[in-house]
Protein backbone atom coordinates (compact mmCIF):
# COMPACT_ATOMS: atom_id res chain seq x y z
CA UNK A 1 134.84 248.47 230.28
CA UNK A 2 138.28 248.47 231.38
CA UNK A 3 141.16 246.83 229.59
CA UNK A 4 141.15 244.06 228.50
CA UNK A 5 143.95 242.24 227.96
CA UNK A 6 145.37 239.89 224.96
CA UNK A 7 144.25 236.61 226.89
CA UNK A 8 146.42 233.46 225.22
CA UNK A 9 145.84 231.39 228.29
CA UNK A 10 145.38 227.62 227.37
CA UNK A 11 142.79 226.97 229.94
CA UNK A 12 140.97 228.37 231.44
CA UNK A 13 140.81 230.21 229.12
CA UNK A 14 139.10 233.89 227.09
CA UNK A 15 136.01 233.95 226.99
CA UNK A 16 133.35 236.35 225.19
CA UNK A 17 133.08 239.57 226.39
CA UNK A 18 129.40 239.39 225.16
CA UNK A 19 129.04 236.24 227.51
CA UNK A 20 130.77 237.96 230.91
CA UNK A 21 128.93 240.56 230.23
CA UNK A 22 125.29 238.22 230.07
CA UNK A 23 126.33 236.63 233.41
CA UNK A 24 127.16 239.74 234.96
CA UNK A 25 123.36 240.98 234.22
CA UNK A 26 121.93 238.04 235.72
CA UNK A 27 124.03 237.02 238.15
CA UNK A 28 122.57 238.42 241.41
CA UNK A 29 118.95 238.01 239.78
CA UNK A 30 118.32 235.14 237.09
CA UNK A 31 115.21 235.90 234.96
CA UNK A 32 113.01 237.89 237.97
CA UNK A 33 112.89 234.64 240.28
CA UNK A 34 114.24 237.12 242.94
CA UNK A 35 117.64 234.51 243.57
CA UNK A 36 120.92 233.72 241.33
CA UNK A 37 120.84 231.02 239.57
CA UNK A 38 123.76 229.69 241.69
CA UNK A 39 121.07 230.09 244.58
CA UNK A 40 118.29 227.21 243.52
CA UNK A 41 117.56 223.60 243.80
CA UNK A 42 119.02 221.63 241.17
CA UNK A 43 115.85 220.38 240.54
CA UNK A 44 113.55 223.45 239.82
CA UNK A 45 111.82 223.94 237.24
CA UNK A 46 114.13 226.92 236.42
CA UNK A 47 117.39 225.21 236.77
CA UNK A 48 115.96 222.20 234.72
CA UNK A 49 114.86 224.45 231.79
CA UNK A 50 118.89 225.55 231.58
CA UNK A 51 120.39 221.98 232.02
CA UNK A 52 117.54 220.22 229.44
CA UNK A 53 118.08 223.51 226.75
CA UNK A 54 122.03 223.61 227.36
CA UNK A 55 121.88 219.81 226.21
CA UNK A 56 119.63 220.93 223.08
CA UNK A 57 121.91 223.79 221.64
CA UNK A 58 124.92 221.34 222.03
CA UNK A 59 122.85 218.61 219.99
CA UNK A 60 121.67 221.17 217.46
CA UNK A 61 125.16 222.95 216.74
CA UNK A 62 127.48 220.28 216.68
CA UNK A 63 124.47 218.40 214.48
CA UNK A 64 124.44 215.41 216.81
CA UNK A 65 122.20 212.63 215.66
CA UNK A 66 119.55 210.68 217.06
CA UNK A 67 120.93 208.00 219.43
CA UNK A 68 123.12 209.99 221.29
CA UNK A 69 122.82 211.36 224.61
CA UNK A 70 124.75 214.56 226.33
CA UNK A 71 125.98 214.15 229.42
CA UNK A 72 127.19 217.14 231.87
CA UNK A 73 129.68 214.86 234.69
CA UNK A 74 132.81 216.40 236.81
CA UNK A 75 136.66 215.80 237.47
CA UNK A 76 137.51 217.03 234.24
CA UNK A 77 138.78 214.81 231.09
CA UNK A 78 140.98 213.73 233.58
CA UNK A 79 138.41 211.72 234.99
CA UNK A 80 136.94 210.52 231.57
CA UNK A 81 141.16 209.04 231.19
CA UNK A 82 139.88 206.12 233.57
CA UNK A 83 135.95 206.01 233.27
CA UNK A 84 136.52 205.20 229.48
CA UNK A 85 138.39 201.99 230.33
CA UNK A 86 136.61 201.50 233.59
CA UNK A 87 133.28 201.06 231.40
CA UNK A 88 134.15 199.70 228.23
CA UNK A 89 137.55 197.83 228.35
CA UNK A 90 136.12 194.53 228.93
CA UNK A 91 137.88 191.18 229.69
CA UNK A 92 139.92 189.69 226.94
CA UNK A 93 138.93 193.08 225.26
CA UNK A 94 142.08 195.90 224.61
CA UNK A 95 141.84 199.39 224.61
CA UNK A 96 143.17 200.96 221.60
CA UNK A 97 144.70 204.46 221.68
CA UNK A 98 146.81 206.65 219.33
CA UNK A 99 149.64 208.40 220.86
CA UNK A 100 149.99 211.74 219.87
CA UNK A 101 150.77 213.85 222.91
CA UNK A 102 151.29 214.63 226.48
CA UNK A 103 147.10 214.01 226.68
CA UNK A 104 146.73 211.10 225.11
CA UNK A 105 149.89 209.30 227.30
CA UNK A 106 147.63 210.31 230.13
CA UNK A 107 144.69 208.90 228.67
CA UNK A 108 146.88 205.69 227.83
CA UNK A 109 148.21 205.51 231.40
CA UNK A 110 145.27 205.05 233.18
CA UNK A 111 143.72 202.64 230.89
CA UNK A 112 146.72 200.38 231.81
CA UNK A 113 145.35 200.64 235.71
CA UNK A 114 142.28 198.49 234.41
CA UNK A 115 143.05 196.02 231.44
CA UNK A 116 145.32 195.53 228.24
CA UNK A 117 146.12 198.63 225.93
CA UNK A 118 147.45 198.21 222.61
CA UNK A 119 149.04 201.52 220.51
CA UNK A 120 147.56 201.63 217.24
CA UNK A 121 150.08 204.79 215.96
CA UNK A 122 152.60 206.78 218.11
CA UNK A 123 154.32 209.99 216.79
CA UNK A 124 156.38 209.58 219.88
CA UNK A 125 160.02 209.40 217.62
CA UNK A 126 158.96 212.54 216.27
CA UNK A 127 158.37 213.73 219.40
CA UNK A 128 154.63 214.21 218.83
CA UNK A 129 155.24 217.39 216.07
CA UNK A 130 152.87 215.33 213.62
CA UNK A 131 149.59 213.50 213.83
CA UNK A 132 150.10 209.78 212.58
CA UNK A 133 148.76 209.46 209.24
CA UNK A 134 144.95 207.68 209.20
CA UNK A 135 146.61 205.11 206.77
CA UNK A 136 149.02 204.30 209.67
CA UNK A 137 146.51 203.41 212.46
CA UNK A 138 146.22 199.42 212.90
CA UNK A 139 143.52 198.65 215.17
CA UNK A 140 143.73 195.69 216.97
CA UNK A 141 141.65 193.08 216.17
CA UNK A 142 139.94 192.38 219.82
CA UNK A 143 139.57 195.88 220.77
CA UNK A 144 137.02 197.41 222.74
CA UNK A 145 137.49 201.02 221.47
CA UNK A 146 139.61 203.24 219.40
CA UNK A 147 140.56 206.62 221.42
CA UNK A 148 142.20 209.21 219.81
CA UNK A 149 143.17 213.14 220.84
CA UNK A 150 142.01 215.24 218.33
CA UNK A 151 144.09 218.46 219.82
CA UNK A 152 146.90 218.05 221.73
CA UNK A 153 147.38 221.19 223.62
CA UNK A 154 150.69 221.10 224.93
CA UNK A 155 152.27 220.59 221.31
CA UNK A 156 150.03 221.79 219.07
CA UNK A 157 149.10 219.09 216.74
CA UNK A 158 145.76 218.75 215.57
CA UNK A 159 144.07 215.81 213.75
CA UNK A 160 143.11 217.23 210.61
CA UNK A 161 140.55 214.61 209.78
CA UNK A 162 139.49 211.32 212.08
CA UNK A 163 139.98 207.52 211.03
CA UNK A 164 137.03 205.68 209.94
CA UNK A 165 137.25 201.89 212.48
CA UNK A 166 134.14 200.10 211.22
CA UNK A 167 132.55 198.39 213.72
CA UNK A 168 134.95 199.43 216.69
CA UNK A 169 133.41 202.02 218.75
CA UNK A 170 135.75 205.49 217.78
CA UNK A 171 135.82 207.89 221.69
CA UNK A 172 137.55 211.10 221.10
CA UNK A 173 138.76 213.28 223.84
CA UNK A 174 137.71 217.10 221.66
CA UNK A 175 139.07 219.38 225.38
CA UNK A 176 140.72 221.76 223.07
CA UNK A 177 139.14 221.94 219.75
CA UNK A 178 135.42 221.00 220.62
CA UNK A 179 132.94 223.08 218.37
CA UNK A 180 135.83 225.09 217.16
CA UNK A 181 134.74 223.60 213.34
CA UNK A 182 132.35 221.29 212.11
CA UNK A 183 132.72 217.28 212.82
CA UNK A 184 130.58 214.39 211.88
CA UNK A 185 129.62 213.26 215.26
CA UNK A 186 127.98 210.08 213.65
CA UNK A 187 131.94 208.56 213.14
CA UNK A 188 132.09 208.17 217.05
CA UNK A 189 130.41 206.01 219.75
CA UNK A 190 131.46 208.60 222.17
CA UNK A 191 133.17 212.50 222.10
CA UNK A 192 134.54 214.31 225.51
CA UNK A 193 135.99 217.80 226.50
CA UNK A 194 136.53 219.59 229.64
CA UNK A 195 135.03 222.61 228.85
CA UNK A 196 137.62 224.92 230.62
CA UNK A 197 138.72 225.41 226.72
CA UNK A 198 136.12 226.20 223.65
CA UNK A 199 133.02 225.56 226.19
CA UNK A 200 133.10 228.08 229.29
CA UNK A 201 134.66 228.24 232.50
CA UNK A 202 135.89 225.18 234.29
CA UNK A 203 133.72 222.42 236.54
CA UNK A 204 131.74 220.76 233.95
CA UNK A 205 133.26 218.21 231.73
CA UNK A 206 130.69 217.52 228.80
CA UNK A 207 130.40 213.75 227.20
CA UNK A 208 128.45 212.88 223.95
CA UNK A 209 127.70 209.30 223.77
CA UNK A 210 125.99 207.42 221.73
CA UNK A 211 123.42 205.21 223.55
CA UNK A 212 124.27 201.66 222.49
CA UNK A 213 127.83 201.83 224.32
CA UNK A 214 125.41 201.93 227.57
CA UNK A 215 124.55 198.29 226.95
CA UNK A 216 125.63 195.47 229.30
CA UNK A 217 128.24 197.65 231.66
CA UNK A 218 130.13 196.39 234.56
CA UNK A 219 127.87 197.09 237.34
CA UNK A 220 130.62 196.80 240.06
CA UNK A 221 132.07 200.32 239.20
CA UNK A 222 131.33 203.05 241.97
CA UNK A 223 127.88 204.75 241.17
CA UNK A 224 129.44 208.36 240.09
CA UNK A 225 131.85 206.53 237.35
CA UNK A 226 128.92 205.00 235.46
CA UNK A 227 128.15 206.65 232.60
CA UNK A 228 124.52 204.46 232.62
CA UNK A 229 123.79 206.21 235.99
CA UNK A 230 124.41 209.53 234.62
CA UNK A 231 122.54 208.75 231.58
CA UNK A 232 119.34 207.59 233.48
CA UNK A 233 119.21 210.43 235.92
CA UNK A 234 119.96 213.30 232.67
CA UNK A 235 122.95 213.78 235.16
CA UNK A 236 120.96 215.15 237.90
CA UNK A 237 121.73 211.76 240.03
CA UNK A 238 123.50 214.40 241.97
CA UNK A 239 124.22 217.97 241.78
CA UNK A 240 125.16 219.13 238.79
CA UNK A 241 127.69 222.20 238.69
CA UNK A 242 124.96 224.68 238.16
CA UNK A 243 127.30 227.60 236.97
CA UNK A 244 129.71 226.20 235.00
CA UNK A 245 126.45 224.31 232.81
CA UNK A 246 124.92 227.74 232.49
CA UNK A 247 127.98 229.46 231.02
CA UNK A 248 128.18 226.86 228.90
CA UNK A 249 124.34 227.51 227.76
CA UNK A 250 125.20 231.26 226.83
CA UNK A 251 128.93 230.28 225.19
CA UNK A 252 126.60 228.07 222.84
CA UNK A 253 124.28 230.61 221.98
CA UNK A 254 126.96 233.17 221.90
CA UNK A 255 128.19 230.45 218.62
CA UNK A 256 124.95 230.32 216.97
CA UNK A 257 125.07 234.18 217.21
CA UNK A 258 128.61 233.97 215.22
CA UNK A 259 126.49 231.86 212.78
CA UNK A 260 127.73 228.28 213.79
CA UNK A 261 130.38 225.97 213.49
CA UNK A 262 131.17 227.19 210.04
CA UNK A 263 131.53 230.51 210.38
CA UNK A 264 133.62 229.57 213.40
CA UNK A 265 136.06 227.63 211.71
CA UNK A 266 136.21 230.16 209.32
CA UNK A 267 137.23 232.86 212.16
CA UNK A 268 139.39 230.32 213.55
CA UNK A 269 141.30 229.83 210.06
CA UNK A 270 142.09 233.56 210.05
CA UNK A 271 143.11 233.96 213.40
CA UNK A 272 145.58 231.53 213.50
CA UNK A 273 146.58 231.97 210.19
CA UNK A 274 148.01 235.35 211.64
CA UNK A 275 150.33 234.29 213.63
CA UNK A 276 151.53 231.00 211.46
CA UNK A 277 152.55 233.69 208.89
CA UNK A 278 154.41 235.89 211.25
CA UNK A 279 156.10 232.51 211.76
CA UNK A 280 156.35 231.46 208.48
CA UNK A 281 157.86 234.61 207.16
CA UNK A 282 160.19 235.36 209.83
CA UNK A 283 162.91 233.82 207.80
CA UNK A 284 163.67 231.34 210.80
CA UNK A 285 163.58 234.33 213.84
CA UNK A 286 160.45 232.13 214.54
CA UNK A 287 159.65 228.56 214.56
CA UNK A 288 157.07 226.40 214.82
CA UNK A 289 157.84 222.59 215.29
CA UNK A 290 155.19 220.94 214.58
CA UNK A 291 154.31 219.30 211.05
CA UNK A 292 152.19 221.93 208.98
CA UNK A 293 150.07 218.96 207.98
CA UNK A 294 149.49 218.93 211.61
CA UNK A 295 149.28 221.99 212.85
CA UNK A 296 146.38 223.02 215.35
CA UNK A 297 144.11 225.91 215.01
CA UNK A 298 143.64 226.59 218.42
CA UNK A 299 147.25 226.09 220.15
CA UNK A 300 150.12 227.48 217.93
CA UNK A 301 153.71 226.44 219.45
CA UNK A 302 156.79 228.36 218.39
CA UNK A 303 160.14 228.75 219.86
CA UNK A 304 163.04 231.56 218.74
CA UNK A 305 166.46 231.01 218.82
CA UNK A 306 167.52 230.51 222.75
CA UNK A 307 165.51 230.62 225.53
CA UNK A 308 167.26 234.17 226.63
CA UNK A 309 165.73 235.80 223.57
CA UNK A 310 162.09 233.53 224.77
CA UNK A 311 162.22 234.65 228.01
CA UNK A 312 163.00 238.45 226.38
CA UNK A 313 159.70 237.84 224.55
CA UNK A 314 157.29 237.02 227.10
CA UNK A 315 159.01 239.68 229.38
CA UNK A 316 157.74 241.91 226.59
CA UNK A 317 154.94 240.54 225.87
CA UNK A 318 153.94 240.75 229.25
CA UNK A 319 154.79 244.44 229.24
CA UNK A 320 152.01 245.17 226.55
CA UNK A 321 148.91 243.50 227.65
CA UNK A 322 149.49 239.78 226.27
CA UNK A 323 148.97 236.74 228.95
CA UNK A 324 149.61 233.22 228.55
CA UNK A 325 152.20 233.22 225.90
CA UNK A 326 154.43 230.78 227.64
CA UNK A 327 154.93 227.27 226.91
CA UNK A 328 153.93 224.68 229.23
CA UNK A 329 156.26 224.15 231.68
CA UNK A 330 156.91 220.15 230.14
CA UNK A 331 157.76 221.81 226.49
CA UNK A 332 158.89 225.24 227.54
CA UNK A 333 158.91 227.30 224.54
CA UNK A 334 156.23 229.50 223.03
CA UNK A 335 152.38 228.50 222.76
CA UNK A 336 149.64 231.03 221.51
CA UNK A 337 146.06 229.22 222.59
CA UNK A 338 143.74 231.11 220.20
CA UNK A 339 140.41 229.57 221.09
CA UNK A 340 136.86 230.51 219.73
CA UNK A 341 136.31 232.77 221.90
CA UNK A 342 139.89 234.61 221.77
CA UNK A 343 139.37 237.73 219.34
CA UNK A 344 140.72 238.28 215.73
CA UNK A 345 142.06 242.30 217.41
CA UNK A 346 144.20 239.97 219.82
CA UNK A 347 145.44 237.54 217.23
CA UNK A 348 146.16 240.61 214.76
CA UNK A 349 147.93 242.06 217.73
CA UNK A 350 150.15 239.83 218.50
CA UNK A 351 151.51 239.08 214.91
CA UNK A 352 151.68 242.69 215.08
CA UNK A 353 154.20 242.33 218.29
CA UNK A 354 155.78 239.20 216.87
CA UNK A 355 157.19 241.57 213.66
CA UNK A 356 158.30 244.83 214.93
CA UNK A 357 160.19 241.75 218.14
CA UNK A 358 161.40 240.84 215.18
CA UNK A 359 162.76 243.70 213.93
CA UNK A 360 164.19 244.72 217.11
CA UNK A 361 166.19 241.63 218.03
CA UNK A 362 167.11 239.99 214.32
């Protein structure tokens, strides 16, 4: 095995060696049927035992309940942004969103293509560094939905815990911190996540939804944008992308071989608990905006004194084996994505770098 190097990327993102290493080994023959799994019908037998057992690992590690079905669709979360709306936001209905990010204006953007959205929080005035406290959240009376962000990737806020909304359905969009700790899944009507993230490689956008939001939907929305279609068919109405689903199937066993979501979050706590301290102790060198009330496990922003002495750092950082360390382009800055599947050598590595850059240039 060659190098590997420090991957940060936010997505696509690392993911396990272990798992690379699996699909390498069956890529060219899958299981002895003499083909790659890349290479058969959608609806063989084979495939079918992936794309049915895939569903069940995501059902049993996540501890979804009864009532629920998983669906594997395409075009991303993106996509979800105007499905969600297209589906549930109803006449005389609104769709109720909490802004907390760069993802969840998207999200809020093209729900005002198809009805009437109403803002239940904003951290917008402080420019998204904090998650809105639960106690701040007013739903609106007549709406169809509550959506919410739970990781926004670009700043690095994380909800810490969800709201509870009673009787209005609660759809989170999980791209970034999906399975990367425990959640009761029973507190929402319907979870998404692009899976380019916590889940495997890009193509396959997973949605957990509970069955009683497929009741009495529009039937006037194109056939591929209704979730009922996808539900009915066990998303084979068309075909599937075949790949991405089986990555997926080994990341998931790949986490019940760490021990599940638990142990995970555990991992995930000391990871990025690294490189918050090498913030937190650099007596300023280093700073990271956002709230720490707020602060997200899996994307860690941070900015130094100038961008000179930032654009210094990633030079350098570039220089020994670290990708991905630059902020998105809308931000600029610093960003660290430290995903599941991103090792505790690489976060222990780069706190490592972060001290002795320190050291150099304070």
């Amino acid at each position: 095995m060659g190098n590997r190097a420090y991957n940060f990327n936010a997505g696509p993102a690392a993911l396990p060696l272990e798992v690379l290493q699996k699909a390498q080994e069956e890529i060219v023959e899958f299981k002895g049927i003499g083909m790659s799994i890349m290479e058969i019908s959608h609806r063989s037998a084979e495939y079918e035992q992936v794309h049915n057992e895939t569903q069940q690992l995501l059902k049993q590690i996540f501890g979804i309940p009864d009532g629920y079905q998983v669906q594997f669709l395409q075009g991303g979360a993106s996509t979800q942004f105007a499905m969600i709306p297209m589906n549930f936001l109803k006449q005389g209905k609104v769709g109720s969103y909490v802004l907390t990010g760069a993802w969840a204006e998207k999200a809020v953007q093209e729900a005002g293509l198809f009805g009437e959205v109403a803002i239940a929080a904003s951290s917008k005035e402080q420019k998204f560094m904090k998650i809105p406290e639960l106690s701040e959240i007013n739903i609106h009376p007549d709406s169809a939905y509550l959506h919410v962000t739970s990781n926004e990737t670009i700043e690095g806020a994380q909800f810490q815990s969800y709201p509870d909304t009673g009787s209005v359905p609660l759809i989170a969009d999980m791209s970034s911190d999906i399975l990367s700790r425990p959640v009761d899944v029973s507190k929402f009507s319907m979870i998404y996540a692009g899976a380019q993230k916590n889940l495997g490689p890009s193509g396959v956008t997973v949605v957990i939804l509970k069955e009683d939001m497929l009741q009495d939907l529009p039937k006037t929305i194109p056939t591929m944008l209704r979730y009922e279609i996808h539900g009915k068919n066990n998303s084979l109405y068309n075909t599937p992308p075949v790949y991405s689903i089986y990555m997926v199937n080994l990341v998931l066993k790949w986490i019940q071989e760490q021990g599940g979501l638990a142990v995970v979050e555990k991992n995930n706590l000391e990871k990025s608990g690294l490189i918050y301290n090498a913030i937190d102790q650099s007596g300023g060198f280093y700073r990271g905006p956002v709230d720490k009330g707020s602060r997200s496990t899996m994307n860690i922003t941070f900015r130094l004194a100038d961008e000179e002495l930032e654009k210094k750092f990633i030079k350098e950082t570039e220089q020994n084996g670290f990708v991905g360390l630059k902020g998105h382009r809308s931000v600029g800055g610093l960003r660290a994505s430290t995903y599941n599947a991103v090792p505790y050598a690489s976060c222990k590595a780069l706190a490592d770098f972060m001290n002795d850059f320190q050291k150099r240039n304070g």
